[in-house]
PDB file of N, CA and C in Angstrom:
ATOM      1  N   UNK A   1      56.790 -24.661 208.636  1.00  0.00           N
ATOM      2  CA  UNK A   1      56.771 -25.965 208.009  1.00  0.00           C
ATOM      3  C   UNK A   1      58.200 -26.287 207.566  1.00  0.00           C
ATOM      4  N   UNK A   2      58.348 -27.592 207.856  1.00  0.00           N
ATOM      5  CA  UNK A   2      59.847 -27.827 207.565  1.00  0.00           C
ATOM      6  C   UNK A   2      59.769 -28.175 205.728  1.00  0.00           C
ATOM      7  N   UNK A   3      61.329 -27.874 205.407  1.00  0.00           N
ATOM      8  CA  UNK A   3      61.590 -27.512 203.763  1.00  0.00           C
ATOM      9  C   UNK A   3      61.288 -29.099 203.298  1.00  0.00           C
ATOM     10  N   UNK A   4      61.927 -29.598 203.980  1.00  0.00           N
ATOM     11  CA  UNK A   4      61.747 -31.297 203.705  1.00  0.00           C
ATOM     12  C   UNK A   4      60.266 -31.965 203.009  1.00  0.00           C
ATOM     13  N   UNK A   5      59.521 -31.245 204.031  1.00  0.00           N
ATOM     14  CA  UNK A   5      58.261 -31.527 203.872  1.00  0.00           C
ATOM     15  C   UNK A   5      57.271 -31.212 203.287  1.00  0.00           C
ATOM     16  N   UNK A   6      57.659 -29.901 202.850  1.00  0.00           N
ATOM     17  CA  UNK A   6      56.736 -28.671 201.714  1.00  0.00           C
ATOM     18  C   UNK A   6      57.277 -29.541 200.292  1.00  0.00           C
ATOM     19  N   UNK A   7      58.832 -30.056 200.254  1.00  0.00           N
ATOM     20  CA  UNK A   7      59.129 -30.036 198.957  1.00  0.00           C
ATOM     21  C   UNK A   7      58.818 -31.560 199.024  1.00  0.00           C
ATOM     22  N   UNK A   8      58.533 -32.754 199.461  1.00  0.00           N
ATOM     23  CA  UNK A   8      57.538 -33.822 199.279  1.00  0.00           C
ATOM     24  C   UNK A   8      56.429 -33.494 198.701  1.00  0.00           C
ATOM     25  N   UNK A   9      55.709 -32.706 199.539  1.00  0.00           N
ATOM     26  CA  UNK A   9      54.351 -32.180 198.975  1.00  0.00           C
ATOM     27  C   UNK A   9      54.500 -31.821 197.560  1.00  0.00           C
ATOM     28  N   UNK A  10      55.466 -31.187 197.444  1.00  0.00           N
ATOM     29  CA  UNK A  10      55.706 -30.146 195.901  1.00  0.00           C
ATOM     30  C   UNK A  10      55.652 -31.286 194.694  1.00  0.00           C
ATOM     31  N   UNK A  11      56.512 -32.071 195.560  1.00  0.00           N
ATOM     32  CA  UNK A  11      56.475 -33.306 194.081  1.00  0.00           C
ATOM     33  C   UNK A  11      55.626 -34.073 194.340  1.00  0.00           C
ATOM     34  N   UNK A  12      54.889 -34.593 195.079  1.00  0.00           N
ATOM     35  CA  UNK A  12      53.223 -35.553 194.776  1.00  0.00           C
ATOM     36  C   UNK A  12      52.420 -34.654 194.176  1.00  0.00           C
ATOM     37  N   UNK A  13      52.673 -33.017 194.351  1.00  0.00           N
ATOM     38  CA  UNK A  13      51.320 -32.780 193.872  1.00  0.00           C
ATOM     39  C   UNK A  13      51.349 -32.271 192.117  1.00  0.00           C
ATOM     40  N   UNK A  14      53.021 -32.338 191.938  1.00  0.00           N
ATOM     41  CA  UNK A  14      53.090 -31.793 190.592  1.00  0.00           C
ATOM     42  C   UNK A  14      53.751 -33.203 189.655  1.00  0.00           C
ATOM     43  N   UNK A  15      53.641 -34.342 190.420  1.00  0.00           N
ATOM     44  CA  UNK A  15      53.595 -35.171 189.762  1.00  0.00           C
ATOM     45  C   UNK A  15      54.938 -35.671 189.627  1.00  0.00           C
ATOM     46  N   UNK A  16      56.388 -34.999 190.140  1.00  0.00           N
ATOM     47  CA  UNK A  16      57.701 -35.003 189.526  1.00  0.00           C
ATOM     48  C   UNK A  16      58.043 -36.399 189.210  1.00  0.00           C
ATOM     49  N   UNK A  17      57.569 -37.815 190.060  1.00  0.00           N
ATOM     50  CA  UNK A  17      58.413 -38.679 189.903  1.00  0.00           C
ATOM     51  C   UNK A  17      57.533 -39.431 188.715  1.00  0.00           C
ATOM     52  N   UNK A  18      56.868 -39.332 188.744  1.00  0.00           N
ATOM     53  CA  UNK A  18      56.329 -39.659 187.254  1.00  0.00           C
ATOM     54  C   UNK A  18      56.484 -39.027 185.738  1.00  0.00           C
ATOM     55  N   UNK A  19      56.899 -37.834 186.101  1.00  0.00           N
ATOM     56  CA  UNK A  19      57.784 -36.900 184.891  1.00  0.00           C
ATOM     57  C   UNK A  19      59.018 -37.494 184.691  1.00  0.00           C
ATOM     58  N   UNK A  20      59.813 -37.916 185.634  1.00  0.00           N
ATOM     59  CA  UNK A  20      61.047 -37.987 185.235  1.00  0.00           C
ATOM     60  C   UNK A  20      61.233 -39.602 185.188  1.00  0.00           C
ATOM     61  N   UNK A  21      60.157 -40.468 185.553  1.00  0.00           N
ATOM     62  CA  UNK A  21      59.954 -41.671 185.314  1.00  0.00           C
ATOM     63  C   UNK A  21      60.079 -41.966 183.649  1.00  0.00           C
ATOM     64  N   UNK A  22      58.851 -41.134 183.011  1.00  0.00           N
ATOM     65  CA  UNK A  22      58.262 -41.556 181.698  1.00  0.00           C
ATOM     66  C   UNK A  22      59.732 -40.397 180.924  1.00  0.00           C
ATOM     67  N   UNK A  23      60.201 -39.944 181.458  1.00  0.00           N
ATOM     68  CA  UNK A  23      61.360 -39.122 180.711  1.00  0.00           C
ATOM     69  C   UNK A  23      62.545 -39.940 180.399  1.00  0.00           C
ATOM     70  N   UNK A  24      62.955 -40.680 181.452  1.00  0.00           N
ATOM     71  CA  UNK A  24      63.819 -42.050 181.539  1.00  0.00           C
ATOM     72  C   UNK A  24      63.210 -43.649 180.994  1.00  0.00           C
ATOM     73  N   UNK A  25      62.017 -43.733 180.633  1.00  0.00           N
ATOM     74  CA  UNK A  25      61.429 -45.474 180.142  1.00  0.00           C
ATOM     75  C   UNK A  25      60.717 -45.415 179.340  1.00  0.00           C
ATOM     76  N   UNK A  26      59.794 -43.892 179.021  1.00  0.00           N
ATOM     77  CA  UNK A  26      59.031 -44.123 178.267  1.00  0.00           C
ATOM     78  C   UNK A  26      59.409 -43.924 176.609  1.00  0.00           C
ATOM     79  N   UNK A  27      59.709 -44.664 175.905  1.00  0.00           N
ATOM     80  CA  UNK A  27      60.711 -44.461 174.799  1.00  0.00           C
ATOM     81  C   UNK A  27      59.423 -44.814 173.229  1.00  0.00           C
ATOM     82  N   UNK A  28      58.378 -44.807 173.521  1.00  0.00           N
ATOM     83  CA  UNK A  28      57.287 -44.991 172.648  1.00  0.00           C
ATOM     84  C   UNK A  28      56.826 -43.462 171.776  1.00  0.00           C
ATOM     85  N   UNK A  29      57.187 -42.242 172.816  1.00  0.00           N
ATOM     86  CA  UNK A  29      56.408 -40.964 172.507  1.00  0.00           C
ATOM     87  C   UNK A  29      57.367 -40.369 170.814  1.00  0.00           C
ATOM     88  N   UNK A  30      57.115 -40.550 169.943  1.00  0.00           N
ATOM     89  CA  UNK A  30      57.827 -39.744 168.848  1.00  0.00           C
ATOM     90  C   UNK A  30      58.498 -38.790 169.188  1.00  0.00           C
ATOM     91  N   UNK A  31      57.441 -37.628 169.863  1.00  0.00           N
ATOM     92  CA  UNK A  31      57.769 -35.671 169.943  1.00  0.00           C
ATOM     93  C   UNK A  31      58.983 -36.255 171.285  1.00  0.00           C
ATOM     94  N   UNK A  32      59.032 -37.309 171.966  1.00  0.00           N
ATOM     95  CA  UNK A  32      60.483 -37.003 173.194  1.00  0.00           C
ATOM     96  C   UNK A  32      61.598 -36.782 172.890  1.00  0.00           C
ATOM     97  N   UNK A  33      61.851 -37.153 171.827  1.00  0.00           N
ATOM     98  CA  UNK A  33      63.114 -35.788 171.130  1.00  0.00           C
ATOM     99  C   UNK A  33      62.892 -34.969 170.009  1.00  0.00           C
ATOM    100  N   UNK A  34      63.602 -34.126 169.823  1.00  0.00           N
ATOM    101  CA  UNK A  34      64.023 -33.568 168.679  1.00  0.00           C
ATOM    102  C   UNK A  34      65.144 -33.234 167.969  1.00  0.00           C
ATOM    103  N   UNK A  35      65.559 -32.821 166.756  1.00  0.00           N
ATOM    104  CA  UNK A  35      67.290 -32.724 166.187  1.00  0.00           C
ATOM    105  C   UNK A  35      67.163 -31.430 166.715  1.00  0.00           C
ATOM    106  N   UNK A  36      68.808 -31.114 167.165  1.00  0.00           N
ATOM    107  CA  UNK A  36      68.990 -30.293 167.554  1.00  0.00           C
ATOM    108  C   UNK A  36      69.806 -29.771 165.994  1.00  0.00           C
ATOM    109  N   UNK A  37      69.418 -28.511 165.054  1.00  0.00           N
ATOM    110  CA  UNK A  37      70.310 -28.195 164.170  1.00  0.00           C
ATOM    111  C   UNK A  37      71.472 -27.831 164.463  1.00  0.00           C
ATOM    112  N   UNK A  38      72.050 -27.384 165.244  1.00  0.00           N
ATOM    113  CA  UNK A  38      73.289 -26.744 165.692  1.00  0.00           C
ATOM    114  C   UNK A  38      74.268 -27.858 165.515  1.00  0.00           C
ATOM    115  N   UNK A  39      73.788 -29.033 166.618  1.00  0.00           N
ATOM    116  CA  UNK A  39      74.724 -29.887 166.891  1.00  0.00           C
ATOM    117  C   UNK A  39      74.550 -31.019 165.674  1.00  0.00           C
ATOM    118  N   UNK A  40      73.427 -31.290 165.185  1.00  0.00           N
ATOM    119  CA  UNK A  40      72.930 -31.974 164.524  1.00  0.00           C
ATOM    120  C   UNK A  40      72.802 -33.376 165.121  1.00  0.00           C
ATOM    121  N   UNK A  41      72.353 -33.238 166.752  1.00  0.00           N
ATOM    122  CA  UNK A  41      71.864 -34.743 167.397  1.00  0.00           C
ATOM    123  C   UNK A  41      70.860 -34.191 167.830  1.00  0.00           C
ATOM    124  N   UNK A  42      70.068 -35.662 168.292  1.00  0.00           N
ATOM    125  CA  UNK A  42      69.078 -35.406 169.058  1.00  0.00           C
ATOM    126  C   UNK A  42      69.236 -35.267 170.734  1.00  0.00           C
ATOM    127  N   UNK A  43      68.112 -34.355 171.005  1.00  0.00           N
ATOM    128  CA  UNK A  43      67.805 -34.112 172.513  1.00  0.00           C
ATOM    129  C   UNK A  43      66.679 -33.873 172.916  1.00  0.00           C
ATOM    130  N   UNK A  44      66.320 -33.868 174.376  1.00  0.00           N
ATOM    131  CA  UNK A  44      64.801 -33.887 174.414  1.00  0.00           C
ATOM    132  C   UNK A  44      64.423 -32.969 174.033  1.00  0.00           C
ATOM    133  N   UNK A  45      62.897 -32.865 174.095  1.00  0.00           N
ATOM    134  CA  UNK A  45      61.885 -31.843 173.711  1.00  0.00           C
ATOM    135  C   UNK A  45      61.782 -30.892 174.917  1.00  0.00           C
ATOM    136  N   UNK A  46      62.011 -29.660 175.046  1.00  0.00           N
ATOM    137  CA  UNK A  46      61.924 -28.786 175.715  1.00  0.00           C
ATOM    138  C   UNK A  46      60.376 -28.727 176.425  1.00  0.00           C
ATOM    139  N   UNK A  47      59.444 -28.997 175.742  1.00  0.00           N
ATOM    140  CA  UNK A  47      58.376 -29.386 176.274  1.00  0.00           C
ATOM    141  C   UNK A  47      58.249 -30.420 177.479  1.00  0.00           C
ATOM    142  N   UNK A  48      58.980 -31.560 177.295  1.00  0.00           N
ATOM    143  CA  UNK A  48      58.677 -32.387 177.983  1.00  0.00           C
ATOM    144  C   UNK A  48      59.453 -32.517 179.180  1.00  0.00           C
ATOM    145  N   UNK A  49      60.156 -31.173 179.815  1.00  0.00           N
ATOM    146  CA  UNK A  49      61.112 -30.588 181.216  1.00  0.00           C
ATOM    147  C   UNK A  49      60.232 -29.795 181.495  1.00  0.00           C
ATOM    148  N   UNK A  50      59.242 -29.318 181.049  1.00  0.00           N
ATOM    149  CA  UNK A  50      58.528 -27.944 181.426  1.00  0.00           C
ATOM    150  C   UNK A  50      58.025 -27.939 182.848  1.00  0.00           C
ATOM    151  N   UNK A  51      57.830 -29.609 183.043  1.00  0.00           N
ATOM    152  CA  UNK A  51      56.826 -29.369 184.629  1.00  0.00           C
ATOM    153  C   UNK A  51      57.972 -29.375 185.604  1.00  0.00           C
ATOM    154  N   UNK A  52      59.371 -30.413 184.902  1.00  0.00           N
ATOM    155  CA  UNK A  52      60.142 -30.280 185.841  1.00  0.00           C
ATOM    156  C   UNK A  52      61.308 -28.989 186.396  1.00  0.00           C
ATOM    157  N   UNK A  53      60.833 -28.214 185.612  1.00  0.00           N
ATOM    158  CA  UNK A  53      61.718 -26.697 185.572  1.00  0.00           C
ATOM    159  C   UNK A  53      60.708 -25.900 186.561  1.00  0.00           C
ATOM    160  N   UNK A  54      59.502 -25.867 186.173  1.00  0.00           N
ATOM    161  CA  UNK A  54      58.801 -25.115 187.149  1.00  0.00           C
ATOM    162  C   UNK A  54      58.471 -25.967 188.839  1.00  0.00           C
ATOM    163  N   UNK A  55      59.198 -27.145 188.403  1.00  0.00           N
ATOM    164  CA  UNK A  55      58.851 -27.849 189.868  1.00  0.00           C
ATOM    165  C   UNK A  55      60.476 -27.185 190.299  1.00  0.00           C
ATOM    166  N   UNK A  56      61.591 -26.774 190.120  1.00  0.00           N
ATOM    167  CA  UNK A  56      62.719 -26.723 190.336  1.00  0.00           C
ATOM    168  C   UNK A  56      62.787 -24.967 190.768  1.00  0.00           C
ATOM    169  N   UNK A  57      62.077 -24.364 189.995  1.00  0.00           N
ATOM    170  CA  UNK A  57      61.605 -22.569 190.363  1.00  0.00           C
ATOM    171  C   UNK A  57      61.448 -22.659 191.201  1.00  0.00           C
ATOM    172  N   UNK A  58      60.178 -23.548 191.730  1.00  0.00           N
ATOM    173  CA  UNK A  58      59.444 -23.382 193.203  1.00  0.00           C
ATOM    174  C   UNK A  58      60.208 -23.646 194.211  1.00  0.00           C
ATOM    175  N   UNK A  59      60.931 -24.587 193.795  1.00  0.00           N
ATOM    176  CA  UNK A  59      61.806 -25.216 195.192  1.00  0.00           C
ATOM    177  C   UNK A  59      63.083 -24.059 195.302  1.00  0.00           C
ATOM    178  N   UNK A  60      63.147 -23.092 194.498  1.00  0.00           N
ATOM    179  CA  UNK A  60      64.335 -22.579 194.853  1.00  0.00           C
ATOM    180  C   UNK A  60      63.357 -21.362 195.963  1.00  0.00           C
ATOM    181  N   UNK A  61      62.161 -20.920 194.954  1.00  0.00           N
ATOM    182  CA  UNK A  61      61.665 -20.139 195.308  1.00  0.00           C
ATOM    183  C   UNK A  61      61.543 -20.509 197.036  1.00  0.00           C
ATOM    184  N   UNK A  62      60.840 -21.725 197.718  1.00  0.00           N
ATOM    185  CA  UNK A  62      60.842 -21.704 198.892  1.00  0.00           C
ATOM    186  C   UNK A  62      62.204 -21.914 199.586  1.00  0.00           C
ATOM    187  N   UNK A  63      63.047 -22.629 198.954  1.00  0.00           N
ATOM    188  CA  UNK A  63      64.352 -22.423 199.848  1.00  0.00           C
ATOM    189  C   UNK A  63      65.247 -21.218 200.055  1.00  0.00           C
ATOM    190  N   UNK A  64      64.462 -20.018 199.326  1.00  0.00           N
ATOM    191  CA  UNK A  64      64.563 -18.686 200.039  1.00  0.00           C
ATOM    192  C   UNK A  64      64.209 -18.312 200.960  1.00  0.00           C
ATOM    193  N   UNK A  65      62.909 -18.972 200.954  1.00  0.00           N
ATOM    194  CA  UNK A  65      61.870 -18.494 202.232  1.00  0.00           C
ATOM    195  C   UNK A  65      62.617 -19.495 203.582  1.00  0.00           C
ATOM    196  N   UNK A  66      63.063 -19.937 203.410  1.00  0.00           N
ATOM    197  CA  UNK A  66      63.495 -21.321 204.928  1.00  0.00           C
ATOM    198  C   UNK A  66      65.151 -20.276 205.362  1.00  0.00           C
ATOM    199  N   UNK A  67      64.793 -20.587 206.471  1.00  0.00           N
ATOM    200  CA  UNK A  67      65.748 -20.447 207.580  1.00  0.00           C
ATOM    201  C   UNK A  67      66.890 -21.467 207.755  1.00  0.00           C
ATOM    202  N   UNK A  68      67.712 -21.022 208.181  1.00  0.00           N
ATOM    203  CA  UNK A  68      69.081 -22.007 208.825  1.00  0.00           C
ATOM    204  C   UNK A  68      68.947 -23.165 209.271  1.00  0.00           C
ATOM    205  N   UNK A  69      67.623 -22.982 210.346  1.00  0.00           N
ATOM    206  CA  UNK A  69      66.863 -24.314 210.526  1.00  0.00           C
ATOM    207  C   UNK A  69      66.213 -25.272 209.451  1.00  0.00           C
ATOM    208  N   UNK A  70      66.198 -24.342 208.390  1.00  0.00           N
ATOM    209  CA  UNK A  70      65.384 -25.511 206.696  1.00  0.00           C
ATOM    210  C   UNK A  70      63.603 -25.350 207.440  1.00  0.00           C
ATOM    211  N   UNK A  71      63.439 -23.998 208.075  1.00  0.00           N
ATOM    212  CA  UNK A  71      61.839 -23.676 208.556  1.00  0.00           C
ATOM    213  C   UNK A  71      61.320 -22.968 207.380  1.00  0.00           C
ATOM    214  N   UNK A  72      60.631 -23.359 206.964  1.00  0.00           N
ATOM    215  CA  UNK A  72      59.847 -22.153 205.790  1.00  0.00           C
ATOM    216  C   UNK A  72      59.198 -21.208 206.234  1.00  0.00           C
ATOM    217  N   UNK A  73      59.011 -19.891 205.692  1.00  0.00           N
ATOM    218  CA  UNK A  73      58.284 -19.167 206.720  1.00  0.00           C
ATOM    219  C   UNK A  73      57.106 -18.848 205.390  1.00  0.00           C
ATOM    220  N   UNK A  74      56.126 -19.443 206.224  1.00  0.00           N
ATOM    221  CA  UNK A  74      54.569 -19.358 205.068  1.00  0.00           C
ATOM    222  C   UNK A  74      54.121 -18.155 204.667  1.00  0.00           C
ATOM    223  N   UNK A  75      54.460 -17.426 205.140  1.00  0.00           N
ATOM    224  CA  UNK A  75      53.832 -15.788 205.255  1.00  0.00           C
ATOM    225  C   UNK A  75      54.803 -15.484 203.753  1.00  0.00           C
ATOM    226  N   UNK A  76      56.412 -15.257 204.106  1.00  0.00           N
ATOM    227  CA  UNK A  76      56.870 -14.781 203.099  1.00  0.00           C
ATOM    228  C   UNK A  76      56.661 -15.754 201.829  1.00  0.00           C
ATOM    229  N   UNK A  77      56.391 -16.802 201.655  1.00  0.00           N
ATOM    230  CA  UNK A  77      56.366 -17.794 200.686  1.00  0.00           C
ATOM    231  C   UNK A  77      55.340 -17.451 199.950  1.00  0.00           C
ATOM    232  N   UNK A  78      53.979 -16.831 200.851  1.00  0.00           N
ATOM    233  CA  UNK A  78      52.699 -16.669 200.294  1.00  0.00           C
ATOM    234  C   UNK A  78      52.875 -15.497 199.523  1.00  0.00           C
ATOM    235  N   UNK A  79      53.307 -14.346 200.286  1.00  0.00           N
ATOM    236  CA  UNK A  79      53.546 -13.145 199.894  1.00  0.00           C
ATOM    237  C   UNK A  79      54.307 -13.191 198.307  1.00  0.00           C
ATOM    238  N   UNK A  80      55.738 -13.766 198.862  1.00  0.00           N
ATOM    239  CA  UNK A  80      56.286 -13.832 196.958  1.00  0.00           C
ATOM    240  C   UNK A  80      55.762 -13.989 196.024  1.00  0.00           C
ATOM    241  N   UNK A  81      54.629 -15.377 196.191  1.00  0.00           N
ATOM    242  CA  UNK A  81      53.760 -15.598 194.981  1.00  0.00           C
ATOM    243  C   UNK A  81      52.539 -14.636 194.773  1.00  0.00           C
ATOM    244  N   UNK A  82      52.139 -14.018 195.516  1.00  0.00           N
ATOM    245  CA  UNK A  82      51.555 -12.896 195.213  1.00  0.00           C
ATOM    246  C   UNK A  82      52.097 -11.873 194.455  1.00  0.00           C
ATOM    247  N   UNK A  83      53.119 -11.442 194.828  1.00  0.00           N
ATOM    248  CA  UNK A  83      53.846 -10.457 193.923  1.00  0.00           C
ATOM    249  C   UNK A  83      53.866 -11.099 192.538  1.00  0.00           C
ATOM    250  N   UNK A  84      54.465 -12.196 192.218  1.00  0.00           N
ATOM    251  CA  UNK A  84      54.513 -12.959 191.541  1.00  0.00           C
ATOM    252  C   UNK A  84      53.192 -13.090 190.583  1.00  0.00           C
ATOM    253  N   UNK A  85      52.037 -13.270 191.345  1.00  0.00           N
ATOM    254  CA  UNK A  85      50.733 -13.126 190.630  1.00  0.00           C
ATOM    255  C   UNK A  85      50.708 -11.688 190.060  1.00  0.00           C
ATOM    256  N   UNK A  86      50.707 -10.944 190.950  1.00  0.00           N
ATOM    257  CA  UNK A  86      50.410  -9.187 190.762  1.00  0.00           C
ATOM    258  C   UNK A  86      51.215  -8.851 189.092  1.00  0.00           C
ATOM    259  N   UNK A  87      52.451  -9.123 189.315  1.00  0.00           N
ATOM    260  CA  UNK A  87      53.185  -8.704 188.272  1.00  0.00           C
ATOM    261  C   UNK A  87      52.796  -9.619 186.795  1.00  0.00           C
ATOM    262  N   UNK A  88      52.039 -11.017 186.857  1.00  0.00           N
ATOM    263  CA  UNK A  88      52.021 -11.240 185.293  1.00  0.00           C
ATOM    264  C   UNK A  88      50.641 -11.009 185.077  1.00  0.00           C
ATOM    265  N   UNK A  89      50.006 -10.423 186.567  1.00  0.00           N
ATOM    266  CA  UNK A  89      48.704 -10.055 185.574  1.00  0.00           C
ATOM    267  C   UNK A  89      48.573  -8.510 184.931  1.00  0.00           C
ATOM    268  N   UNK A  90      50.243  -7.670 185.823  1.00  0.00           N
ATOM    269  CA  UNK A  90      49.930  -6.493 185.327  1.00  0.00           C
ATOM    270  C   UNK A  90      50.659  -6.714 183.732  1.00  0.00           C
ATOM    271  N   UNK A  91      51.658  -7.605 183.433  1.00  0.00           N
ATOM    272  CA  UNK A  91      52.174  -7.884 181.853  1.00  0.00           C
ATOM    273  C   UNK A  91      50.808  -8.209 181.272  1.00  0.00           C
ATOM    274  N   UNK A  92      49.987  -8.857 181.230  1.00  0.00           N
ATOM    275  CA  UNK A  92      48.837  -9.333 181.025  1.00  0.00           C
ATOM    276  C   UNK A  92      48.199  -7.875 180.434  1.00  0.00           C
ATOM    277  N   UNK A  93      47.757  -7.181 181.021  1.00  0.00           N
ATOM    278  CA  UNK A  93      46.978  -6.040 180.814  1.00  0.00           C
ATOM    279  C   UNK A  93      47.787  -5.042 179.937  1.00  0.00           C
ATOM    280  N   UNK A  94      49.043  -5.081 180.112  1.00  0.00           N
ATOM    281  CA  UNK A  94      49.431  -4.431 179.188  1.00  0.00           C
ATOM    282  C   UNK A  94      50.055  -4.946 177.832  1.00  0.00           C
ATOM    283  N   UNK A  95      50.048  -6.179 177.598  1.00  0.00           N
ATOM    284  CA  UNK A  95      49.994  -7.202 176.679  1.00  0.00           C
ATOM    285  C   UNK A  95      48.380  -6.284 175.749  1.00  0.00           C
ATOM    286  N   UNK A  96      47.074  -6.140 176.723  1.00  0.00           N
ATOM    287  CA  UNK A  96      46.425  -5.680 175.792  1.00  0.00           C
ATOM    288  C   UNK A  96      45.538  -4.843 175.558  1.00  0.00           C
ATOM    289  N   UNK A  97      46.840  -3.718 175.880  1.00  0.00           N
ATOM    290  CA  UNK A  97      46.645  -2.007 175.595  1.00  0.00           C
ATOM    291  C   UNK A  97      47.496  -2.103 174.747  1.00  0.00           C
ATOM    292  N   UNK A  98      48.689  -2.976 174.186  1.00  0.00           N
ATOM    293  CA  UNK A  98      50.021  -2.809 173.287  1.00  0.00           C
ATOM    294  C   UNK A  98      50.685  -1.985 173.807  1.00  0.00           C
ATOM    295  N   UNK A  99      51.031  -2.120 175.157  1.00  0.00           N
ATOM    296  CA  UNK A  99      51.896  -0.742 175.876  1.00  0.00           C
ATOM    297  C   UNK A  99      53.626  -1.721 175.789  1.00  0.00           C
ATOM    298  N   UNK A 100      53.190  -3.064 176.035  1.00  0.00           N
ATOM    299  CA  UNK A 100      54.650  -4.112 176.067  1.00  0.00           C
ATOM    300  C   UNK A 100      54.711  -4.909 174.517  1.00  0.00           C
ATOM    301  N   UNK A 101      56.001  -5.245 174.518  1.00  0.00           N
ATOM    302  CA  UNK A 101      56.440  -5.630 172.890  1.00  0.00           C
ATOM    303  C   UNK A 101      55.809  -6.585 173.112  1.00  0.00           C
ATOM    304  N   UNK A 102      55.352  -7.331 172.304  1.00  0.00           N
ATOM    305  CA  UNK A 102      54.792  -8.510 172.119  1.00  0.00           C
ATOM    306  C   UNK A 102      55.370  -9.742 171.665  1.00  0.00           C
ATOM    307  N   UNK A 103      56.710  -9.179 171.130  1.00  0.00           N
ATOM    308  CA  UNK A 103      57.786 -10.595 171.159  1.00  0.00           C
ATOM    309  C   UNK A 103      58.456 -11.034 172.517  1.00  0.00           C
ATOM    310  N   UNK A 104      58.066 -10.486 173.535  1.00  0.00           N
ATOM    311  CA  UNK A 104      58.622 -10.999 174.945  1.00  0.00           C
ATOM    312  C   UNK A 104      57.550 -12.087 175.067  1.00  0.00           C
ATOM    313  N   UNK A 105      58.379 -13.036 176.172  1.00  0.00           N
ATOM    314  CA  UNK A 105      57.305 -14.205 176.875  1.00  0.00           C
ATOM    315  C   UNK A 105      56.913 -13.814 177.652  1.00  0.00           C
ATOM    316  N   UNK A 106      55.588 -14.716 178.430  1.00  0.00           N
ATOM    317  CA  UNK A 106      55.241 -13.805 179.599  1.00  0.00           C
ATOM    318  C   UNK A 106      56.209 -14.364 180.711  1.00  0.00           C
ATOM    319  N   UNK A 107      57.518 -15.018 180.781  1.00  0.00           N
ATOM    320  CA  UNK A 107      58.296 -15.950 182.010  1.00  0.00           C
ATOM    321  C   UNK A 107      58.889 -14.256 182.452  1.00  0.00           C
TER     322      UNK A 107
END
């Protein structure tokens, strides 16, 4: 499958241009910023990039998988996210035996 075309798909199905639509016009939401103490301005809410960070993972994630040609190869794409699955369900389980600290995230 060409990269072009997986990453169309990627954003109709995770919604991107409507994230970054209402991120740019929608100026009604209170929580769309917050003070930053450091600097002492405001900036967005870390919340409200969340879909577009994990829409930005994925796309790196498959533009590993693509070839010179920009071919994705489905097999390894599938495979990564498997590993990918495998490993936060094994944090998962050990999240609760208390074998892992519990101040880590699960990212």
């Amino acid at each position: 499958m060409k990269f072009n075309v997986l990453n169309k798909l990627l954003q109709r199905k995770l919604y991107i241009r409507d994230q970054i639509h209402a991120l740019i016009f929608d100026n009604f939401a209170a929580e769309k910023f917050i003070d930053d103490p450091i600097t002492k301005t405001k900036k967005l809410n870390p919340k409200n990039l969340e879909g577009i960070r994990e829409f930005n993972q994925l796309k790196r994630l498959i533009a590993n998988c693509a070839d010179k040609n920009k071919m994705v190869d489905i097999e390894l794409l599938k495979s990564l996210v498997d590993q990918g699955t495998i490993r936060r369900e094994m944090m998962a389980i050990e999240m609760r035996v208390s074998d892992l600290d519990i101040g880590k995230s699960l990212e």
